[in-house]
Protein backbone atom coordinates (compact mmCIF):
# COMPACT_ATOMS: atom_id res chain seq x y z
CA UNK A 1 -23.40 -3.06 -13.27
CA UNK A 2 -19.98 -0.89 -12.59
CA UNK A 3 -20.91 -0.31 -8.90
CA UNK A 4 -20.25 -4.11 -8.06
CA UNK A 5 -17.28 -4.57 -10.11
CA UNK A 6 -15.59 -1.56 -8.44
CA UNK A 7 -16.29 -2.49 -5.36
CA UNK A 8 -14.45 -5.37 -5.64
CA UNK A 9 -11.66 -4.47 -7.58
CA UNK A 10 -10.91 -1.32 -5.04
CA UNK A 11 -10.18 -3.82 -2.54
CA UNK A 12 -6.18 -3.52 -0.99
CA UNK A 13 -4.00 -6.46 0.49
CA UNK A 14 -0.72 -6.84 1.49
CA UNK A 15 2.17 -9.40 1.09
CA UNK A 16 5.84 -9.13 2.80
CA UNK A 17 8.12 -5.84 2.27
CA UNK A 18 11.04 -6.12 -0.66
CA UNK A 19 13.27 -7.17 1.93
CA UNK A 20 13.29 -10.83 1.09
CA UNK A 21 12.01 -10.01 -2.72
CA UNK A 22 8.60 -9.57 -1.92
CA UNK A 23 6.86 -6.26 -2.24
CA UNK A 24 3.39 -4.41 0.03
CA UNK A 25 1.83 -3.95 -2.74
CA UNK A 26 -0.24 -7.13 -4.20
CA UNK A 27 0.21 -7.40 -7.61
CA UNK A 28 -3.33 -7.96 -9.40
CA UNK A 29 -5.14 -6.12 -7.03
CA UNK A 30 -6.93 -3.65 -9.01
CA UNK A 31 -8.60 -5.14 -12.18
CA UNK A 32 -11.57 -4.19 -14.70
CA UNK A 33 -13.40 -1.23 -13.87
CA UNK A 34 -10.95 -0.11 -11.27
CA UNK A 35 -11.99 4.04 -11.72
CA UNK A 36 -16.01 3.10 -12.56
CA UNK A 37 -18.57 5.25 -10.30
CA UNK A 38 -19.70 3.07 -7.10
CA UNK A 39 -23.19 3.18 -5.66
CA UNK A 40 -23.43 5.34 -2.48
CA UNK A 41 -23.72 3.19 0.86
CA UNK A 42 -22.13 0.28 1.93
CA UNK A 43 -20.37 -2.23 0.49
CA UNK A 44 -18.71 -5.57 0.99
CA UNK A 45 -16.28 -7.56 -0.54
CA UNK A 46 -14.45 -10.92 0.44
CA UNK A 47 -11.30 -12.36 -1.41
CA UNK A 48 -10.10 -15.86 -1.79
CA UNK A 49 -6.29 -15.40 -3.09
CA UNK A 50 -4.01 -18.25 -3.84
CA UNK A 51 -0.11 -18.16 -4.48
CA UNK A 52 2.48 -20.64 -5.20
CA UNK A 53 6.19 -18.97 -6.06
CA UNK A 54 9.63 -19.96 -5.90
CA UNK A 55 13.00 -18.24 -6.38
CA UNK A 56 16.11 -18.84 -6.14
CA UNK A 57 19.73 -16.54 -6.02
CA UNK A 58 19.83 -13.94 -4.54
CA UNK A 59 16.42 -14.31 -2.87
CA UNK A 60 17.03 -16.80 -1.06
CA UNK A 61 20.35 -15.52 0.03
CA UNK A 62 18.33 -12.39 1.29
CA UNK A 63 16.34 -14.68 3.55
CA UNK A 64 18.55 -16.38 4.95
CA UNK A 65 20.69 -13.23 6.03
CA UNK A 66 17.06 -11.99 7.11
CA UNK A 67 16.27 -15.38 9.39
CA UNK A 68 19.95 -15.11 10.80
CA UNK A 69 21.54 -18.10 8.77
CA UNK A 70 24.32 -15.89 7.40
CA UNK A 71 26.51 -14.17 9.79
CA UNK A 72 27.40 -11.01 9.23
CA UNK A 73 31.28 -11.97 9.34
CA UNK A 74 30.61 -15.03 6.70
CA UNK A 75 31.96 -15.19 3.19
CA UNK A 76 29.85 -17.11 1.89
CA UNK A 77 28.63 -18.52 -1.35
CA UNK A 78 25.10 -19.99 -1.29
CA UNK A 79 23.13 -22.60 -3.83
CA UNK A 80 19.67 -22.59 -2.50
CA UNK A 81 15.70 -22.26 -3.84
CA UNK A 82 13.32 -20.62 -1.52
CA UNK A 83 8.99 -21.96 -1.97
CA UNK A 84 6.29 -20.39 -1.06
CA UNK A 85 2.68 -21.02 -0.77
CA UNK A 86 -0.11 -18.50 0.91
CA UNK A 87 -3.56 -18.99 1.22
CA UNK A 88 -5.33 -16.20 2.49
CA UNK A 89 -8.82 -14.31 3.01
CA UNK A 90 -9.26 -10.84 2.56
CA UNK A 91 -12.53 -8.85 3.96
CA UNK A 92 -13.13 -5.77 2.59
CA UNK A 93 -15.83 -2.85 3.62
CA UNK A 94 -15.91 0.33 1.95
CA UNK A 95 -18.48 3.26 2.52
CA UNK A 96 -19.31 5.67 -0.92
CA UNK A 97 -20.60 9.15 0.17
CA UNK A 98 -23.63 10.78 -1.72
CA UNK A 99 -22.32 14.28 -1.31
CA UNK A 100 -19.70 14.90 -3.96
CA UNK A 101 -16.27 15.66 -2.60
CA UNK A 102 -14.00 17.91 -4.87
CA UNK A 103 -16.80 17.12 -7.59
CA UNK A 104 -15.56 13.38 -7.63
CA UNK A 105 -17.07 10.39 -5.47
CA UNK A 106 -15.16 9.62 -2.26
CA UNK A 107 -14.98 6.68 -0.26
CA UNK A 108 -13.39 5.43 2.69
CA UNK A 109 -13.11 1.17 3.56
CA UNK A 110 -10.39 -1.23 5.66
CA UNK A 111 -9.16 -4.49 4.92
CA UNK A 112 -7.96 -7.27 6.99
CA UNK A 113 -7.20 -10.38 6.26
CA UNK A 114 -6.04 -13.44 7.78
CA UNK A 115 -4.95 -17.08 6.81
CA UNK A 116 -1.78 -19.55 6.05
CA UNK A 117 1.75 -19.13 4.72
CA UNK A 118 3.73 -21.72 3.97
CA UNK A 119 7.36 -21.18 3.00
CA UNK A 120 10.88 -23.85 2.96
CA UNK A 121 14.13 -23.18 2.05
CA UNK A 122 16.37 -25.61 0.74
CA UNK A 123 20.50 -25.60 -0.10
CA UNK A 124 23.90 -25.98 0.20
CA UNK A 125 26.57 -23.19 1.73
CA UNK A 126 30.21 -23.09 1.47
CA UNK A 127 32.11 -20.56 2.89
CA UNK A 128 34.75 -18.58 5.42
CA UNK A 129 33.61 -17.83 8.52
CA UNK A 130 36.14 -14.75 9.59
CA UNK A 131 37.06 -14.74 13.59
CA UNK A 132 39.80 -12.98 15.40
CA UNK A 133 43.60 -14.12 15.99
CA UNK A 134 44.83 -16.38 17.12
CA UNK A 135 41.34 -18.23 15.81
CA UNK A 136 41.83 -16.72 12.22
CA UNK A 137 39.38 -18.30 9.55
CA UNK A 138 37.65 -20.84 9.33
CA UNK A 139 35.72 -22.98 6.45
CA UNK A 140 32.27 -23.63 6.55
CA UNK A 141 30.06 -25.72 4.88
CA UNK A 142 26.36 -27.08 5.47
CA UNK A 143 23.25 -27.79 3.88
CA UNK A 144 20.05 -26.17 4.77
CA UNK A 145 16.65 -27.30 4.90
CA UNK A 146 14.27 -25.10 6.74
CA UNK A 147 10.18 -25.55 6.43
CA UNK A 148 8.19 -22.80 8.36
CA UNK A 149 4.52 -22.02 8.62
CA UNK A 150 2.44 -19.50 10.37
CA UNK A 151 -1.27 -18.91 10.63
CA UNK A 152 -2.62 -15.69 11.68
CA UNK A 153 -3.91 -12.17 11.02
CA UNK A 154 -2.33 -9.77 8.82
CA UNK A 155 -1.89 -5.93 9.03
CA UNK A 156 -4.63 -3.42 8.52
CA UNK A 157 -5.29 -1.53 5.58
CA UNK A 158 -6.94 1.69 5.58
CA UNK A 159 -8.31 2.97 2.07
CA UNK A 160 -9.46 6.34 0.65
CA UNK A 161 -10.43 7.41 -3.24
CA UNK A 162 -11.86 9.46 -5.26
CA UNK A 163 -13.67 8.94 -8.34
CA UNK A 164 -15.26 11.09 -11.47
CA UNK A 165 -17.45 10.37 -14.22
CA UNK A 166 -17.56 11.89 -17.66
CA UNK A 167 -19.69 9.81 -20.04
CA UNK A 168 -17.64 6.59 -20.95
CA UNK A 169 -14.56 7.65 -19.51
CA UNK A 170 -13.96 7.43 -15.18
CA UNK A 171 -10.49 8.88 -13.36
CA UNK A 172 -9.72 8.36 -10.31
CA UNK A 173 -7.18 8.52 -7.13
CA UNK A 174 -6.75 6.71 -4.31
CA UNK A 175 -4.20 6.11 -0.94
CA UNK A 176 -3.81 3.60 1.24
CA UNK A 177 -1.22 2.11 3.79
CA UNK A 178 -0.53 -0.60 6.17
CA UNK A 179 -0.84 -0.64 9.94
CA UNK A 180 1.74 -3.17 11.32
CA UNK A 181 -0.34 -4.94 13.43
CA UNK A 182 -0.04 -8.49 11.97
CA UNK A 183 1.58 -11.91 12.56
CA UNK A 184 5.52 -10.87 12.35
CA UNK A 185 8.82 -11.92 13.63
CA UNK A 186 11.85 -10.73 11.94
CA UNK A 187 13.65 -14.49 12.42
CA UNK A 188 10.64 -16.44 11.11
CA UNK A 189 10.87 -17.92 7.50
CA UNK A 190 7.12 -17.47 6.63
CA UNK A 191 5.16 -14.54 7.99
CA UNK A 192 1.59 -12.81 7.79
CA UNK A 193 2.44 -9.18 8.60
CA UNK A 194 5.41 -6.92 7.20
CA UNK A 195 6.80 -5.82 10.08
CA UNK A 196 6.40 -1.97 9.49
CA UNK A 197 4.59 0.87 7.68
CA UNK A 198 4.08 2.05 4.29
CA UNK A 199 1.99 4.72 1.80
CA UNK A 200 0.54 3.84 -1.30
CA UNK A 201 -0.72 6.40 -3.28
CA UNK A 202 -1.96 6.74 -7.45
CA UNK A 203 -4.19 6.97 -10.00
CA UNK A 204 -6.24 4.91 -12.76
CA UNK A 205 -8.69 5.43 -15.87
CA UNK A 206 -11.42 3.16 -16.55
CA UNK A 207 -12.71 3.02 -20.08
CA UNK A 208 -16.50 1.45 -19.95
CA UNK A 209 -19.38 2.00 -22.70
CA UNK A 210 -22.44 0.00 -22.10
CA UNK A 211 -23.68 0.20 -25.60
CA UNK A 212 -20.69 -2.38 -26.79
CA UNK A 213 -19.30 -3.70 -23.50
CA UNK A 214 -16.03 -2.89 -24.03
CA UNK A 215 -13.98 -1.89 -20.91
CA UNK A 216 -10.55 -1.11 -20.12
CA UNK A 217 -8.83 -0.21 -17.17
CA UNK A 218 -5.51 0.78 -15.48
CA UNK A 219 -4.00 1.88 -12.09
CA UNK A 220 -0.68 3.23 -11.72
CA UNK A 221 0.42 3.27 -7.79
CA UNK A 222 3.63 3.85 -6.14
CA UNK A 223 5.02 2.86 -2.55
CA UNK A 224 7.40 4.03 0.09
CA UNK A 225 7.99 1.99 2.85
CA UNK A 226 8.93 2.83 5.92
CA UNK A 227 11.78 1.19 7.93
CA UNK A 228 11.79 -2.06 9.04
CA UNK A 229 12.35 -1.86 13.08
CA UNK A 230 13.09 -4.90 14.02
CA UNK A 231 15.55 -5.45 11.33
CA UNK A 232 17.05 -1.79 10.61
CA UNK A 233 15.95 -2.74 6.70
CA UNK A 234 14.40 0.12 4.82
CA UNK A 235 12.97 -1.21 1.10
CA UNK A 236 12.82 1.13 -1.63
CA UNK A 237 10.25 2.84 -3.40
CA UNK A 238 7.81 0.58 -5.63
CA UNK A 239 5.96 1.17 -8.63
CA UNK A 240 2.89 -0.86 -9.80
CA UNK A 241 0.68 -0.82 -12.69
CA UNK A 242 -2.38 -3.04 -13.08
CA UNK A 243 -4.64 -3.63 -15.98
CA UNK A 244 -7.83 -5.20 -17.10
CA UNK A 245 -9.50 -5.74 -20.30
CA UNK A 246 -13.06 -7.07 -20.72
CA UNK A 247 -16.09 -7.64 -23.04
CA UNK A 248 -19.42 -7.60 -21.51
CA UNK A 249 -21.41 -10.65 -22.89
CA UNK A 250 -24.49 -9.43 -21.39
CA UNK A 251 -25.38 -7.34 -18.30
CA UNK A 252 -24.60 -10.36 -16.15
CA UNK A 253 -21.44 -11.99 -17.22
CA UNK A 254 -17.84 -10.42 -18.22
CA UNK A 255 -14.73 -12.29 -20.01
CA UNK A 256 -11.49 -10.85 -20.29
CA UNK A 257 -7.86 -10.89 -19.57
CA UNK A 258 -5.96 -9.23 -16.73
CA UNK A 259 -2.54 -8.40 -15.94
CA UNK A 260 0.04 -6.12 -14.00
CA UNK A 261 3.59 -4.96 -13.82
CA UNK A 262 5.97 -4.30 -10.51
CA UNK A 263 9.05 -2.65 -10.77
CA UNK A 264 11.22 -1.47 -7.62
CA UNK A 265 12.39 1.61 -8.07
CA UNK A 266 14.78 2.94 -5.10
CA UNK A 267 17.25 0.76 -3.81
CA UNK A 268 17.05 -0.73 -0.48
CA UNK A 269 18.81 0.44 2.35
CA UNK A 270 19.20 1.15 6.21
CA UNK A 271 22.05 -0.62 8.85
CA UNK A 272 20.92 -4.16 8.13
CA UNK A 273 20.83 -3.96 4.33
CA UNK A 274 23.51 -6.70 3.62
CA UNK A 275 22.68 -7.50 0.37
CA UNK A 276 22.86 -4.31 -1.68
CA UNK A 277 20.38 -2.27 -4.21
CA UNK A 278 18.37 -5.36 -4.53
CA UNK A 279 15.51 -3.52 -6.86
CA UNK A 280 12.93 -6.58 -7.55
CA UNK A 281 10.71 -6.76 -10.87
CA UNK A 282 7.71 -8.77 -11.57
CA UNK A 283 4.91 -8.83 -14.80
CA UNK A 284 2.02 -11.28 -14.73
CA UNK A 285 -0.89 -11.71 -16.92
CA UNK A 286 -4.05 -14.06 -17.46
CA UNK A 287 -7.75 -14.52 -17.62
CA UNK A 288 -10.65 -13.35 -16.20
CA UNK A 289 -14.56 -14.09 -15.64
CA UNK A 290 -17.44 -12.19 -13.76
CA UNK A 291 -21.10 -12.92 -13.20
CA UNK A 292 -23.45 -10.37 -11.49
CA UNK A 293 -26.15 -10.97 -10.00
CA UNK A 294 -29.24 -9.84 -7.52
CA UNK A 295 -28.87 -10.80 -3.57
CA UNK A 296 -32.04 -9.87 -2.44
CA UNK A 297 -32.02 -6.37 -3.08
CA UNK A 298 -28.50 -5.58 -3.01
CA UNK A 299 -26.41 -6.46 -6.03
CA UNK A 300 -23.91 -9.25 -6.11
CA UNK A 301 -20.56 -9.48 -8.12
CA UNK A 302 -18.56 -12.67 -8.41
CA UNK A 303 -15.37 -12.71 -10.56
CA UNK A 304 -12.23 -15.21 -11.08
CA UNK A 305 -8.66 -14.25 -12.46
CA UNK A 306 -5.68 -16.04 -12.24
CA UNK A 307 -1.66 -14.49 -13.60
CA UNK A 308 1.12 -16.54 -14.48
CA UNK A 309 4.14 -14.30 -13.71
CA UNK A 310 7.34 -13.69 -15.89
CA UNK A 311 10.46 -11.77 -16.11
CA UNK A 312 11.27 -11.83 -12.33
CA UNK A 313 14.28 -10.25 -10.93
CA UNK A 314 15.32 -10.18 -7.15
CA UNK A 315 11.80 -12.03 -6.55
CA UNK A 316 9.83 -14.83 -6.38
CA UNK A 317 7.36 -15.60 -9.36
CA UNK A 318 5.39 -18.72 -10.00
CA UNK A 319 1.02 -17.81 -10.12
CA UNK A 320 -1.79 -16.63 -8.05
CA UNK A 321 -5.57 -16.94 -8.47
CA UNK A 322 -8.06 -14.57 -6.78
CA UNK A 323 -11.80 -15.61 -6.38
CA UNK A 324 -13.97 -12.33 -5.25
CA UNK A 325 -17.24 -12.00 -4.25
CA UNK A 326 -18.70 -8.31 -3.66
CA UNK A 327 -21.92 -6.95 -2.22
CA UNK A 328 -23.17 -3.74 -2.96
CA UNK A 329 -26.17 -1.51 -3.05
CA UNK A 330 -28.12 -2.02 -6.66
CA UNK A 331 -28.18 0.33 -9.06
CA UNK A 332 -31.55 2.86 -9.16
CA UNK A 333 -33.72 1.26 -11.19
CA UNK A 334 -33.57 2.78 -15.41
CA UNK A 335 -36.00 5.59 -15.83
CA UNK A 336 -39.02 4.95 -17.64
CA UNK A 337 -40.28 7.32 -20.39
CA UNK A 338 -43.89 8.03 -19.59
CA UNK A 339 -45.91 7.21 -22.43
CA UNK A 340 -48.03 9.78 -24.68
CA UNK A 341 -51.89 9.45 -24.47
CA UNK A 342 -53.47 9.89 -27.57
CA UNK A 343 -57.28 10.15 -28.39
């Protein structure tokens, strides 16, 4: 029953950097049963994810600096909202070794993932616009209202954990990354890829007895980005933390809640930071539901959360649903005792 779950949940993804208020690390993306044992072979899990945020302040005063709208020699002041909606699917394949590694269980798996984002801008600037005598100043004032879409592949995301068992209580460790080899361009409102590299790297505990069904889990991660070439924009280092919380029903269906926190911790920097420290912070929480079932003779996992987010700061927040569906190899059969003859 674990094997599928974790499969699923182990699954990485990717967003935008935090320049523009948005981090590499998804929110949400580990859940229940995050640090459960997996069964050896392969595995395969694809994700339906869903978000609709907005923000306003200094977000969208970041992305319009980042698109080019705000000259570097503009004094600006800027009244604006920023909207975003992404629709994506993620494909995930992960291979668990049978030979123990450092005692633990390792595994290895990449992600890609392509689809639709959807983002518009909308406000008012006023402002001085600062040229040389005998020009000298001059005042500016427009109103934006930019709508940009792209559809395409996003970057590549290699995976590698660890994983140990000791009765009802799982650790693990994991790393991961992105390969910038998605749909990017540092002027464009609404992108797939994030334009450059980053590490990912934590831990998480997974509580599980199968006498009761009660399960708990969390992940703690933490992110350095690389810089951002094409803009000269280096984000600072992230912190996650995901969580999940479940009851077992039965062996076949799960009900629970889910929920994460994301707090920036570095500030941003590099040549083209214009708009300072700009550490973002994010918290989300909501429901969950899993069935598992048999798929042939593999074992199949299908689960359905949704967050509504909260206390944002420096980023957009609104909610996200994620629909998974995992395949992995079934679980060996239960022993049987072998029963006593008697005469």
């Amino acid at each position: 029953m674990a094997a599928a779950l974790a499969a699923a949940v182990s699954a990485s993804t990717t967003a935008l950097a935090d320049e523009s208020g948005v981090s590499f690390w998804l929110p949400g993306l580990f859940g229940s049963l995050a640090a459960a044992p997996q069964q050896p072979g392969w595995s395969l899990a694809s994700i339906y994810y869903h978000t609709s945020v907005s923000a306003g302040g200094n977000v969208a005063r970041a992305r319009e600096i980042q698109i080019g709208r705000i000259p570097a020699n503009l004094t600006a002041t800027l009244d604006a909202r920023v909207n975003a909606r992404a629709d994506l699917g993620l494909l995930n394949a992960t291979y668990v070794f049978a030979t123990p590694v450092l005692g633990g269980q390792a595994s290895v798996g990449l992600l890609g993932l392509y689809g639709k984002n959807t983002t518009s801008l909308d406000g008012s600037l006023t402002g001085t616009l600062t040229l040389p005598p005998p020009i000298g100043p001059i005042p500016v004032s427009r109103f934006d209202s930019i709508t940009d879409s792209t559809i395409g592949f996003g970057d590549l995301i290699p995976q590698f954990s660890l994983r140990w068992n000791a009765g009802v209580h799982n650790y693990m460790t994991y790393i991961t990354g992105d390969i910038p080899v998605g749909a990017y361009q540092s002027t464009r409102l609404a992108n797939i890829g994030i334009g450059h590299g980053a590490i990912d790297a934590g831990g998480g505990y997974t509580y599980f007895n199968p006498t009761t069904g009660h399960e708990f889990s969390g992940v703690l991660g933490f992110t350095y980005n690389f810089e951002n070439p094409d803009t000269n924009y280096q984000s600072g280092v992230d912190m996650h933390f995901d969580w999940g919380a479940s009851q077992f029903l039965s062996k076949q269906v799960q009900v629970g809640l889910v929920g994460y926190l994301y707090q920036q911790l570095g500030c941003d920097s590099g040549t083209g930071d214009r708009v300072g420290c700009f550490r973002s912070r994010v918290a989300g929480i909501g429901p969950q539901v899993g069935f598992i079932f048999p798929v042939g003779d593999m074992q199949g996992y299908l689960n359905i959360k949704g967050y509504k987010e909260f206390a944002a700061e420096n980023r957009p927040e609104g909610w996200n649903t994620w629909v998974t569906f995992a395949i992995s190899p079934a679980p060996p059969p239960a022993a049987v005792p072998p029963r006593r003859i008697t005469k």
